[in-house]
Structure formats: structure tokens, C-alpha cells
PDB file of N, CA and C in Angstrom:
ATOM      1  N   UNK A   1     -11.563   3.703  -8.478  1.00  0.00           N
ATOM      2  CA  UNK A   1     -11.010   3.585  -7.137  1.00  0.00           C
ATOM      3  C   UNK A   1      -9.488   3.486  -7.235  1.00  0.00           C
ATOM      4  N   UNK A   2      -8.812   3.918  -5.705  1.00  0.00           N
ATOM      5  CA  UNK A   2      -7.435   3.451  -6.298  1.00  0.00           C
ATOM      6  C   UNK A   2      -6.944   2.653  -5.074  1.00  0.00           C
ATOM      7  N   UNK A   3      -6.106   1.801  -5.519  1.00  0.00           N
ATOM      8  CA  UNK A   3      -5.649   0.777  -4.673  1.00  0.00           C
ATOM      9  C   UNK A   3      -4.297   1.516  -4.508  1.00  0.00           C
ATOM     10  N   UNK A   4      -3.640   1.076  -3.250  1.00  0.00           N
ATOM     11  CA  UNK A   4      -2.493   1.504  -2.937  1.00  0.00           C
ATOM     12  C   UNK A   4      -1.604  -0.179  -2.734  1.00  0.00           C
ATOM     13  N   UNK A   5      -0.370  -0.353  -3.419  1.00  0.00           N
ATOM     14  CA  UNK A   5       0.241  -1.571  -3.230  1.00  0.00           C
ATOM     15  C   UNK A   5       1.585  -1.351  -2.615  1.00  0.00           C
ATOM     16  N   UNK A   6       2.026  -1.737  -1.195  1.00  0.00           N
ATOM     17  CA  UNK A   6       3.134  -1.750  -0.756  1.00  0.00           C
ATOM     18  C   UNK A   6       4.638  -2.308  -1.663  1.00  0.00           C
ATOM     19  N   UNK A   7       5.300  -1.795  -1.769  1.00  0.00           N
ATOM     20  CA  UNK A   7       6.787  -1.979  -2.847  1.00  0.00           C
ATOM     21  C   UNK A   7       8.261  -1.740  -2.257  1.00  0.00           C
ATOM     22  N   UNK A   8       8.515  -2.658  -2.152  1.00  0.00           N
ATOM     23  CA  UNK A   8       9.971  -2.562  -1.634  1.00  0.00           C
ATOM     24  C   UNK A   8      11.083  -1.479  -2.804  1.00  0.00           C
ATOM     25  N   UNK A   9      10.506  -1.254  -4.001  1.00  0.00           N
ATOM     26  CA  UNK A   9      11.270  -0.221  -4.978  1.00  0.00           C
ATOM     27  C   UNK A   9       9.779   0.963  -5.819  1.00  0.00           C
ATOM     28  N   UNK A  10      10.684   1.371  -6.779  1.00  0.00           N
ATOM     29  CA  UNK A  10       9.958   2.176  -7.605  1.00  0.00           C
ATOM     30  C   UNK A  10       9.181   1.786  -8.530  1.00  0.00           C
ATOM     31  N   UNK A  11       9.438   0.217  -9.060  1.00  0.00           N
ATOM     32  CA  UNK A  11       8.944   0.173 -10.246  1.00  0.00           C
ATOM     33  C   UNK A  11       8.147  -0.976 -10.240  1.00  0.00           C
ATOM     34  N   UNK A  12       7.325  -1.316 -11.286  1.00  0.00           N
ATOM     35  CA  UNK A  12       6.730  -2.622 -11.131  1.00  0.00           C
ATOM     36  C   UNK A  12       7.092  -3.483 -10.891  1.00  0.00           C
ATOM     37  N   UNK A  13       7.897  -3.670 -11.593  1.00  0.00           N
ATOM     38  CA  UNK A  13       8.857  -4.887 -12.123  1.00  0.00           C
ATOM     39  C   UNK A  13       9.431  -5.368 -10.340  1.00  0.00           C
ATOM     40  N   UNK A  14       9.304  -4.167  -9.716  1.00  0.00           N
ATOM     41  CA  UNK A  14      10.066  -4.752  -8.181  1.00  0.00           C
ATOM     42  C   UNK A  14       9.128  -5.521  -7.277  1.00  0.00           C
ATOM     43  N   UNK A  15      10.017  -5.785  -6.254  1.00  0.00           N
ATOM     44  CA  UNK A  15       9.246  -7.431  -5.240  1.00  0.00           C
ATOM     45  C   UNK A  15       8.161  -6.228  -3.765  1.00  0.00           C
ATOM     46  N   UNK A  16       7.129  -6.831  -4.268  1.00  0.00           N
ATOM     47  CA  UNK A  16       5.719  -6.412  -3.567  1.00  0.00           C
ATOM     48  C   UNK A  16       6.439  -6.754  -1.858  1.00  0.00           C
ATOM     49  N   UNK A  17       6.361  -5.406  -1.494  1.00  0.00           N
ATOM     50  CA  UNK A  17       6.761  -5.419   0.215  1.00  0.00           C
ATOM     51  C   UNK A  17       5.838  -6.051   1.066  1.00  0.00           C
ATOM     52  N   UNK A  18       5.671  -7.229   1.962  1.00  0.00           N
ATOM     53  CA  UNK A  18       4.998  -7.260   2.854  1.00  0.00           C
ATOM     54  C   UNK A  18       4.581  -6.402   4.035  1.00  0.00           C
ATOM     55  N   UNK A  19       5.371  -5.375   4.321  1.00  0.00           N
ATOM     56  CA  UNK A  19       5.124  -4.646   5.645  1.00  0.00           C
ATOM     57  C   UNK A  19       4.234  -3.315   4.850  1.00  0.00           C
ATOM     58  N   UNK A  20       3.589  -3.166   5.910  1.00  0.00           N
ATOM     59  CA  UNK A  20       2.537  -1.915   5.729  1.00  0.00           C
ATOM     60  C   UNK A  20       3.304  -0.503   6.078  1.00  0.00           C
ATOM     61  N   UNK A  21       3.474  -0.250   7.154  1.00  0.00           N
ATOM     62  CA  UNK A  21       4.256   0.530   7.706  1.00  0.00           C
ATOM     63  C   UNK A  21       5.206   1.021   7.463  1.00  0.00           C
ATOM     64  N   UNK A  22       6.284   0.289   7.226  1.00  0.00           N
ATOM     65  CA  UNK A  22       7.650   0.225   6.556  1.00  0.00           C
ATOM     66  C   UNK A  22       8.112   0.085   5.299  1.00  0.00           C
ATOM     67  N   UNK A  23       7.078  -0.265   4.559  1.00  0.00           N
ATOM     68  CA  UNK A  23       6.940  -0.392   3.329  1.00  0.00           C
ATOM     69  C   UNK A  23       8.152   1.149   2.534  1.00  0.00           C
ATOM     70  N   UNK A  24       9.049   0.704   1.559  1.00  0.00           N
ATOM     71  CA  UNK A  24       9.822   1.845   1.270  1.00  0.00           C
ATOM     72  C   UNK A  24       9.144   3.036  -0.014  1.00  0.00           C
ATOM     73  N   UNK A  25       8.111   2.023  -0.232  1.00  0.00           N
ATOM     74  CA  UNK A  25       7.596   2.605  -1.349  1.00  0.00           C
ATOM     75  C   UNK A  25       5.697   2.233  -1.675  1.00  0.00           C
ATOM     76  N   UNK A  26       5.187   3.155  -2.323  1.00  0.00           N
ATOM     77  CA  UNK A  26       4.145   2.786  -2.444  1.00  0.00           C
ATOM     78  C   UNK A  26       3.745   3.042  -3.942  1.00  0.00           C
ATOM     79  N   UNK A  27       2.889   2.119  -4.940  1.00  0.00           N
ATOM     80  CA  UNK A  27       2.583   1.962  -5.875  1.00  0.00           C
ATOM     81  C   UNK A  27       0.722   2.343  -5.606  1.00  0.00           C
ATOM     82  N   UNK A  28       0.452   3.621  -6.147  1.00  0.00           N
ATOM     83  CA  UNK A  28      -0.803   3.781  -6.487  1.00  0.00           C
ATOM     84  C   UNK A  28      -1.719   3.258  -7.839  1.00  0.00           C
ATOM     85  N   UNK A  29      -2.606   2.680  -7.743  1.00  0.00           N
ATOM     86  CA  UNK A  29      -2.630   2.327  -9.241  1.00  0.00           C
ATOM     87  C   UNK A  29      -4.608   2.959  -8.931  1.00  0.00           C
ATOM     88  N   UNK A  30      -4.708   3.565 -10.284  1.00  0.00           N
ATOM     89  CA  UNK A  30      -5.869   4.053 -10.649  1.00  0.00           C
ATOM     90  C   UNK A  30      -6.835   2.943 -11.483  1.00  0.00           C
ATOM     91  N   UNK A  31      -7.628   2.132 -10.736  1.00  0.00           N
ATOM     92  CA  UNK A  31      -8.380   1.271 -11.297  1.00  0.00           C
ATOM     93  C   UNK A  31      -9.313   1.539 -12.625  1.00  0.00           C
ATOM     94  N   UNK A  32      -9.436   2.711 -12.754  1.00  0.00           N
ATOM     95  CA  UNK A  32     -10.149   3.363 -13.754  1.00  0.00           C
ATOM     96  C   UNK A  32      -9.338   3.704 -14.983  1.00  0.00           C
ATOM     97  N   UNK A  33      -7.806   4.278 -14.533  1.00  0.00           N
ATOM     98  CA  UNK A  33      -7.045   4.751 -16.009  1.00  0.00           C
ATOM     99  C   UNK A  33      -6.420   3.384 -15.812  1.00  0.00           C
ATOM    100  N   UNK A  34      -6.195   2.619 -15.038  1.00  0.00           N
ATOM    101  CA  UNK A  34      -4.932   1.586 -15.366  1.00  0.00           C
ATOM    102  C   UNK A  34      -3.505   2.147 -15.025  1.00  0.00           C
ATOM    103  N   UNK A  35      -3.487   3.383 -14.580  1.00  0.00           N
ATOM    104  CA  UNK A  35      -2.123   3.936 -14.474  1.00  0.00           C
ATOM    105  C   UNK A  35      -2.075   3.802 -13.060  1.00  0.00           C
ATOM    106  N   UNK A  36      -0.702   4.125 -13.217  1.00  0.00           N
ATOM    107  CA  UNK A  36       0.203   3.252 -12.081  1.00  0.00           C
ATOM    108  C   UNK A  36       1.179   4.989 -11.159  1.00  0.00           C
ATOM    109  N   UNK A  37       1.548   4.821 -10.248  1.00  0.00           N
ATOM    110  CA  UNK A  37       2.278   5.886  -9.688  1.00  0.00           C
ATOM    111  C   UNK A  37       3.303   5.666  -8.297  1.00  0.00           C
ATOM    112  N   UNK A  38       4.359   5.974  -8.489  1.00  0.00           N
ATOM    113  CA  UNK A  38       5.250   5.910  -7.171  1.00  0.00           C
ATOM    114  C   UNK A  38       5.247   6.824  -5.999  1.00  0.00           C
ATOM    115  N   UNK A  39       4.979   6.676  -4.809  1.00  0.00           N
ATOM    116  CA  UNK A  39       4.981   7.680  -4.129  1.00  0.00           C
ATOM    117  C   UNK A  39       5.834   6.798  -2.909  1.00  0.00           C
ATOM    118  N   UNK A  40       7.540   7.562  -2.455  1.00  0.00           N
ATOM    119  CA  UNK A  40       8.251   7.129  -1.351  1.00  0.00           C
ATOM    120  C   UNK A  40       7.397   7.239  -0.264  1.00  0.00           C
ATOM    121  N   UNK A  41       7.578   6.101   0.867  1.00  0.00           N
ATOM    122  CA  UNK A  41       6.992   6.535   2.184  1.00  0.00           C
ATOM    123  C   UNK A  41       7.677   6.780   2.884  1.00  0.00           C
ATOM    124  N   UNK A  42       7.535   8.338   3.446  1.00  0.00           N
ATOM    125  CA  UNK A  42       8.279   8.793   3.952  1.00  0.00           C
ATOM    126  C   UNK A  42       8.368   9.022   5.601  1.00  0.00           C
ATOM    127  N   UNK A  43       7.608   7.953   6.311  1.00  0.00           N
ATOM    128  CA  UNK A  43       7.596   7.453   7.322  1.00  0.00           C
ATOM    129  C   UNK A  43       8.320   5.917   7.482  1.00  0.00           C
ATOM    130  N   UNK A  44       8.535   5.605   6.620  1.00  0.00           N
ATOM    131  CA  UNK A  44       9.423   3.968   6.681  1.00  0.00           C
ATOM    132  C   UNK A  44      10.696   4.019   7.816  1.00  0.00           C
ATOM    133  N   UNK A  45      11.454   4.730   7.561  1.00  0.00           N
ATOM    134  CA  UNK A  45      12.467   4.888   8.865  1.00  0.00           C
ATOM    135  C   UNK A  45      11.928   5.630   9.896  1.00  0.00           C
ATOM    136  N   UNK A  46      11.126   5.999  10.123  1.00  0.00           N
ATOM    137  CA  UNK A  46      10.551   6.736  11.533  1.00  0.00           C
ATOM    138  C   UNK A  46      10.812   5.748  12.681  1.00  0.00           C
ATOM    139  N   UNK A  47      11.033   5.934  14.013  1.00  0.00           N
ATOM    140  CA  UNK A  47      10.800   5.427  15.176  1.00  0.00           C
ATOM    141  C   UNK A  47       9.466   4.920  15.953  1.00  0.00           C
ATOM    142  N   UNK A  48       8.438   5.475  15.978  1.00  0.00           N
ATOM    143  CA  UNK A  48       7.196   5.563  16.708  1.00  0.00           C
ATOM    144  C   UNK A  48       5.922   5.575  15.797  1.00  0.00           C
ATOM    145  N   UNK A  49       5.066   5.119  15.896  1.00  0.00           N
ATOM    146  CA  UNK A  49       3.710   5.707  15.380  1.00  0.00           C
ATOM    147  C   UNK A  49       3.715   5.529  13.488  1.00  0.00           C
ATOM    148  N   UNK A  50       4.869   4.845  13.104  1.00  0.00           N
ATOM    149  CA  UNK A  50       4.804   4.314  11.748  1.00  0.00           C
ATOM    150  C   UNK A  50       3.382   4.055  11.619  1.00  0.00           C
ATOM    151  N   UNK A  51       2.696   3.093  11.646  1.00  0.00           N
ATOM    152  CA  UNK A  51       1.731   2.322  10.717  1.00  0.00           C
ATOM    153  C   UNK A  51       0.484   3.465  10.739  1.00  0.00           C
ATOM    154  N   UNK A  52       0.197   4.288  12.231  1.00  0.00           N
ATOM    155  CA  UNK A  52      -0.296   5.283  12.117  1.00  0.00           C
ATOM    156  C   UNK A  52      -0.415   6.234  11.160  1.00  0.00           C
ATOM    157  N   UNK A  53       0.701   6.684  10.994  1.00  0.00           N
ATOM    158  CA  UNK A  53       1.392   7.789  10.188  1.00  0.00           C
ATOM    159  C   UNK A  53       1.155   7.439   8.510  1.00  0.00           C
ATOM    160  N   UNK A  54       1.337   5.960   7.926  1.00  0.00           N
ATOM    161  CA  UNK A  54       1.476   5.398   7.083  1.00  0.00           C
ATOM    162  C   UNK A  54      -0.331   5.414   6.623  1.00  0.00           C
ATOM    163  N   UNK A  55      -1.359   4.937   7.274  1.00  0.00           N
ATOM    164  CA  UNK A  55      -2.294   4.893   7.589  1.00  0.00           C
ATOM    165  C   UNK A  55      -2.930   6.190   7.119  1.00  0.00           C
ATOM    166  N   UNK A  56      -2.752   7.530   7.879  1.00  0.00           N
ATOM    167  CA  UNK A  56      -2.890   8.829   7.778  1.00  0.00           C
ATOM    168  C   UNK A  56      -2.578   8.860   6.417  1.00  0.00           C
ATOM    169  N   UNK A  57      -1.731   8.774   5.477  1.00  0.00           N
ATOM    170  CA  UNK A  57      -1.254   9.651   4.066  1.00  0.00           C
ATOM    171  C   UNK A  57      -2.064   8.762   3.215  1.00  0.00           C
ATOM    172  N   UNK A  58      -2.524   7.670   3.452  1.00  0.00           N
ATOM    173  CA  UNK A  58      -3.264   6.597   2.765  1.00  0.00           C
ATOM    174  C   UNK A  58      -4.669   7.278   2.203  1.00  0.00           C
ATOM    175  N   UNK A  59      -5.496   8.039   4.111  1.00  0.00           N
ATOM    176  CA  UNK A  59      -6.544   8.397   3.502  1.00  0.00           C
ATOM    177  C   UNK A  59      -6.175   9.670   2.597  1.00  0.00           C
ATOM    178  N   UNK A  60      -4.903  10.615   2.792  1.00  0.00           N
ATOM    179  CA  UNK A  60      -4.708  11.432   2.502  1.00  0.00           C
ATOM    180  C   UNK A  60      -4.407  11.708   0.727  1.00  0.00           C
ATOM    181  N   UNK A  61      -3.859  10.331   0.306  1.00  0.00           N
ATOM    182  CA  UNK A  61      -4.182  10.112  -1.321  1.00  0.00           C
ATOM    183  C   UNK A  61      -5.527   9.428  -1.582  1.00  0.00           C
ATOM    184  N   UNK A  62      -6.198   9.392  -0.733  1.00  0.00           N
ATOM    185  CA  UNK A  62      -7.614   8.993  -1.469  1.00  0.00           C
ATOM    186  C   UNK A  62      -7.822   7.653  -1.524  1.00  0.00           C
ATOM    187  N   UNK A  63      -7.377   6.641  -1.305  1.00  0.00           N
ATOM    188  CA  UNK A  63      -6.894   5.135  -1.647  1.00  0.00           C
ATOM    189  C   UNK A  63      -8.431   4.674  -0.960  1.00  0.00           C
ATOM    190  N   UNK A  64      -8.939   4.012  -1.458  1.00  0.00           N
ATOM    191  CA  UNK A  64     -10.093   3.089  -1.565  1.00  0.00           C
ATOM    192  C   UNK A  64      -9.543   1.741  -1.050  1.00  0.00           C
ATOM    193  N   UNK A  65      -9.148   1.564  -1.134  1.00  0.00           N
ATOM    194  CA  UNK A  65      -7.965  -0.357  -0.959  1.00  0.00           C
ATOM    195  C   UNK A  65      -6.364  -0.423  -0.967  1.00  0.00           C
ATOM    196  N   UNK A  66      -5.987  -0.996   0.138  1.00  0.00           N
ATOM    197  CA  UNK A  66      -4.594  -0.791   0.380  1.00  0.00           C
ATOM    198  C   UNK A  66      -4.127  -2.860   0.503  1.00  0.00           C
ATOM    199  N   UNK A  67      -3.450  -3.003  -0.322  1.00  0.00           N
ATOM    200  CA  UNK A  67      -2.662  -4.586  -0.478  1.00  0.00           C
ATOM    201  C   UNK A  67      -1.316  -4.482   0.133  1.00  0.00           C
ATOM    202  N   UNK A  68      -1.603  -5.126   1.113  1.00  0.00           N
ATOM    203  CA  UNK A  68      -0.370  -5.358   1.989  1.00  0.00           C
ATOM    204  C   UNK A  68       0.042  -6.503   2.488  1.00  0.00           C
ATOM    205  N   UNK A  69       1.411  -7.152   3.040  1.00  0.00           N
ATOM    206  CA  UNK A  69       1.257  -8.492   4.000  1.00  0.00           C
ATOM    207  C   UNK A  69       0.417  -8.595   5.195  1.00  0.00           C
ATOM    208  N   UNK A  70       0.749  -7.234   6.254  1.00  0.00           N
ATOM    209  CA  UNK A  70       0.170  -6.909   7.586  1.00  0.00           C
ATOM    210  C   UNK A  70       0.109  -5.726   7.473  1.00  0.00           C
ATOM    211  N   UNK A  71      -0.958  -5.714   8.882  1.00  0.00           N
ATOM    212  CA  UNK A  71      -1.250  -4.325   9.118  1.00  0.00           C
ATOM    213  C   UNK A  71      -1.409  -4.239  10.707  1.00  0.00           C
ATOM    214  N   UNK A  72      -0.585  -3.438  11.118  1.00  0.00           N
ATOM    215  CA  UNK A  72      -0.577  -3.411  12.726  1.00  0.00           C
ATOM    216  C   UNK A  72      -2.067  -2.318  13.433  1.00  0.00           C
ATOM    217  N   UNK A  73      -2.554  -3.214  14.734  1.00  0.00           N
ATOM    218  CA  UNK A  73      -3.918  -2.692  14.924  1.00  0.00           C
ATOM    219  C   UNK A  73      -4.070  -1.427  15.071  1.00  0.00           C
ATOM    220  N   UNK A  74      -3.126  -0.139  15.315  1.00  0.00           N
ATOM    221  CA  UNK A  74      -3.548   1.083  15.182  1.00  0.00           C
ATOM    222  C   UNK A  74      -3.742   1.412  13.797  1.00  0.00           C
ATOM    223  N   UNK A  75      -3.127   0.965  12.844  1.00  0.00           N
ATOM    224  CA  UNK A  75      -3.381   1.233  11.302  1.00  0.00           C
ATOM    225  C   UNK A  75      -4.268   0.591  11.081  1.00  0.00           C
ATOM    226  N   UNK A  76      -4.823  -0.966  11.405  1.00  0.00           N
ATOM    227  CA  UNK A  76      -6.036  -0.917  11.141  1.00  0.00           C
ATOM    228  C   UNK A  76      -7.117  -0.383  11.317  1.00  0.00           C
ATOM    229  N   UNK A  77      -7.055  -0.203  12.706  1.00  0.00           N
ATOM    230  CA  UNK A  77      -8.232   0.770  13.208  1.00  0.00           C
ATOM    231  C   UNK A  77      -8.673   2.278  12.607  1.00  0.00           C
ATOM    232  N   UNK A  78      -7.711   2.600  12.379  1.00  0.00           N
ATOM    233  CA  UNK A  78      -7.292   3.965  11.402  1.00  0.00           C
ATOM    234  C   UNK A  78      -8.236   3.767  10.025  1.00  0.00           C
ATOM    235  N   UNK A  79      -7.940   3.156   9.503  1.00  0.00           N
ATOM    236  CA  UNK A  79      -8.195   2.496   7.646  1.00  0.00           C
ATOM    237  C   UNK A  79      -9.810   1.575   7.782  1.00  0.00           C
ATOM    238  N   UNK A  80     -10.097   1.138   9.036  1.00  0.00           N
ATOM    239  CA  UNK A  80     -11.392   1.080   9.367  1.00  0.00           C
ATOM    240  C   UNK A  80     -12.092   2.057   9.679  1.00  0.00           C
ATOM    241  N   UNK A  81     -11.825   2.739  10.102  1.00  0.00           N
ATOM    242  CA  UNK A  81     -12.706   3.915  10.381  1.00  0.00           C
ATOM    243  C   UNK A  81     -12.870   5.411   8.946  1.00  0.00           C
ATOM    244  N   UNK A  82     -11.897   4.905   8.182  1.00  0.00           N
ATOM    245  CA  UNK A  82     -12.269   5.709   7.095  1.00  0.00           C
ATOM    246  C   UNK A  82     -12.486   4.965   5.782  1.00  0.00           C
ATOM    247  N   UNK A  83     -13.027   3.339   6.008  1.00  0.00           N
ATOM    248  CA  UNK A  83     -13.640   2.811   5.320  1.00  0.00           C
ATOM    249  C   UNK A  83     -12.549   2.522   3.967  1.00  0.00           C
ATOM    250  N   UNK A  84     -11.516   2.301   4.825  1.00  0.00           N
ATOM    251  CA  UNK A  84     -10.351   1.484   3.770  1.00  0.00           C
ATOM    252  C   UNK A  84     -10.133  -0.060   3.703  1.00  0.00           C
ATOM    253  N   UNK A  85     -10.306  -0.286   2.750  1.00  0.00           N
ATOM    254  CA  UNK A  85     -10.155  -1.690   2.603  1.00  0.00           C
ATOM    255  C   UNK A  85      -8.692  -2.719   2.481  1.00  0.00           C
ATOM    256  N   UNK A  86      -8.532  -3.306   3.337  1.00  0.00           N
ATOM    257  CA  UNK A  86      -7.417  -3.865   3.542  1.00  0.00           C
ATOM    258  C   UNK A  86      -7.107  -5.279   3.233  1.00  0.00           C
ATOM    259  N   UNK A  87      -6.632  -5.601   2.038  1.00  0.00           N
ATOM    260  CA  UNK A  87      -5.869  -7.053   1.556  1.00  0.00           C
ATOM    261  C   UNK A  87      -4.936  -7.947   1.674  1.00  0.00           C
ATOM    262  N   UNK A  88      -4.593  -9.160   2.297  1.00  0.00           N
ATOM    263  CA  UNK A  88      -3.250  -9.236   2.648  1.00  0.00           C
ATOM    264  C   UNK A  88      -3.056  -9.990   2.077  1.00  0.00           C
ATOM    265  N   UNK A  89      -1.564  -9.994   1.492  1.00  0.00           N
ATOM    266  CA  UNK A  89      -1.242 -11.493   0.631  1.00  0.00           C
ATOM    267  C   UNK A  89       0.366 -11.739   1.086  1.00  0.00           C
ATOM    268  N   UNK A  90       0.237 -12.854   1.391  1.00  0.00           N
ATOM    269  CA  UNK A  90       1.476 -13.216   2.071  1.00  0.00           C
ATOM    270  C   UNK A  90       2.758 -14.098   1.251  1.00  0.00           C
ATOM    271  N   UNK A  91       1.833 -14.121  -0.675  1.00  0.00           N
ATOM    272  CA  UNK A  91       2.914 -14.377  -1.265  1.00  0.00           C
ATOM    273  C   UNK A  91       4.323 -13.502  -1.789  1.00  0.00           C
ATOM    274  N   UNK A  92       5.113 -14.265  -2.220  1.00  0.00           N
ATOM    275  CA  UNK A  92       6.394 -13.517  -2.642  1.00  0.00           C
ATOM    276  C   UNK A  92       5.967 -13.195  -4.235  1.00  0.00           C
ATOM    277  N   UNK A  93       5.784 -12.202  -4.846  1.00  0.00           N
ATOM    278  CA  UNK A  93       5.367 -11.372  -5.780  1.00  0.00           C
ATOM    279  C   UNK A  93       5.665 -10.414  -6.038  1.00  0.00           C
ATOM    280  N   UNK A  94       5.784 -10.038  -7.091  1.00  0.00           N
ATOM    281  CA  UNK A  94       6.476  -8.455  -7.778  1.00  0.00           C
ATOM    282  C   UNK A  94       4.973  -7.631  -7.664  1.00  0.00           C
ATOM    283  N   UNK A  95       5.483  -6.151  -7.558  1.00  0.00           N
ATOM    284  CA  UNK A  95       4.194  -5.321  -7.548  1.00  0.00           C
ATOM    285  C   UNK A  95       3.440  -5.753  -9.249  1.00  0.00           C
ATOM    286  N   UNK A  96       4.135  -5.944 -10.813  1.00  0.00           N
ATOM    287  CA  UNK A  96       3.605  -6.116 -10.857  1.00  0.00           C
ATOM    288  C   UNK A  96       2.673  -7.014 -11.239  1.00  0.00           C
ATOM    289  N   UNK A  97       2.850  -8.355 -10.403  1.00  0.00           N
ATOM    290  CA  UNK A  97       1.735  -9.410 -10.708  1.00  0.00           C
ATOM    291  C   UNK A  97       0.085  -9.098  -9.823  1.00  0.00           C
ATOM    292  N   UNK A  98       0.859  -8.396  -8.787  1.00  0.00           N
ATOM    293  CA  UNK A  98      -0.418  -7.846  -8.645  1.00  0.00           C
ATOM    294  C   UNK A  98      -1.200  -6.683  -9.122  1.00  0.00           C
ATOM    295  N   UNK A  99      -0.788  -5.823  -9.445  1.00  0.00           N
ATOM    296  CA  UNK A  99      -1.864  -5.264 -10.653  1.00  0.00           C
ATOM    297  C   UNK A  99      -1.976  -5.951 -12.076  1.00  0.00           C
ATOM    298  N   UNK A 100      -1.351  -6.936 -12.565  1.00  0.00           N
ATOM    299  CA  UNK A 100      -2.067  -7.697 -13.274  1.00  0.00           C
ATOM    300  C   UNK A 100      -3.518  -8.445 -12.858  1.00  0.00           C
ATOM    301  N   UNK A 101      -3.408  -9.372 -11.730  1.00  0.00           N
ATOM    302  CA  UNK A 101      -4.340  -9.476 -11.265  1.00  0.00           C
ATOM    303  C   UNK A 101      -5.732  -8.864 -11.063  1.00  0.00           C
ATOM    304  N   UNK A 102      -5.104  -7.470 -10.803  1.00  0.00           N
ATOM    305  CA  UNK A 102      -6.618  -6.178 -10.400  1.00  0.00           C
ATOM    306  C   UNK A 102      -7.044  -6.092 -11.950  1.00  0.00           C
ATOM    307  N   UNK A 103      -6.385  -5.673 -12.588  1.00  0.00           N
ATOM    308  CA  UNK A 103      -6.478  -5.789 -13.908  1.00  0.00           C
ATOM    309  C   UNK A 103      -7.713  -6.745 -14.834  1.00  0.00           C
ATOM    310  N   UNK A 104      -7.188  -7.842 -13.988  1.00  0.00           N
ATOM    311  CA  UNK A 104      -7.652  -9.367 -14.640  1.00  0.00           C
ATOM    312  C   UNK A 104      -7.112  -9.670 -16.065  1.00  0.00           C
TER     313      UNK A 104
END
């Protein structure tokens, strides 16, 4: 499966974004290889229909589970209906303590 982890940068080592939507960056990680991947979101500065939009490319990489702070109700509704699983953690954390975690 792959989890998608919101990232305020590119790399692990950077501080895990709380916002879903706005999020500047997204960290894919492949639960199966352990590998890890950057993909910019390129809806973060948009005006309108962010979390939507954000939501949309989610199912569009395949993501099984998305770890975020929040998730605004059109993106949830979105990620519910295509049977995405949604995590929230509201600590201050680098992306990567949380794939250590998934990891175990």
C-alpha cells in the first residue's frame, strides 16, 4: 500500500506539514519497498477548491492512506468515497519520524 505524508519540504529529514490541502509537498512512501518519493503539490497556492483538487491527485497516485493534521469536508468526502484512509496527527514531527513509525 502506499501512504501519502504531507511535508512542508522535499526531504525526510523536513517538518511533517499539518495542512492537507496546502501542504507544499508530498512524501509517498511504498509500504512494501520501504521507498520513499517527493511529489510538489501543485495545488498549494491555488485560490478555490484546494483540498478538492489535492484530494483528486491522491486517488490519482494510488495512495491507500493519506497522514495529515486536517482535512477539510469536501476532501474528506472525496477520500471517503474512494476508500482512502485518513490519519491525523497533530504532533510537531519531521516526515521522517513518521515513516519510521509505519516502518515500526
Amino acid at each position: 500500500m502506499k501512504t501519502l505524508i504531507t511535508s512542508t519540504t522535499s526531504t525526510p529529514e523536513g517538518p511533517f506539514d499539518k495542512r492537507f490541502g496546502r501542504a507544499a509537498w508530498f512524501c509517498v512512501l511504498d509500504e512494501k519497498t520501504g521507498e520513499s518519493t517527493f511529489i510538489k503539490n501543485e495545488n498549494a497556492e491555488g485560490q478555490s477548491g484546494i483540498g478538492t483538487k489535492t484530494a483528486e491527485k491522491v486517488v490519482e497516485l494510488g495512495v491507500g492512506k493519506v497522514i495529515s493534521g486536517d482535512f477539510g469536508p469536501k476532501a474528506k468526502k472525496l477520500l471517503d468515497k474512494f476508500g482512502v484512509q485518513m490519519v491525523i496527527i497533530n504532533e510537531d514531527l519531521k516526515v521522517i519520524d513518521i515513516i519510521n513509525r509505519i516502518k515500526g
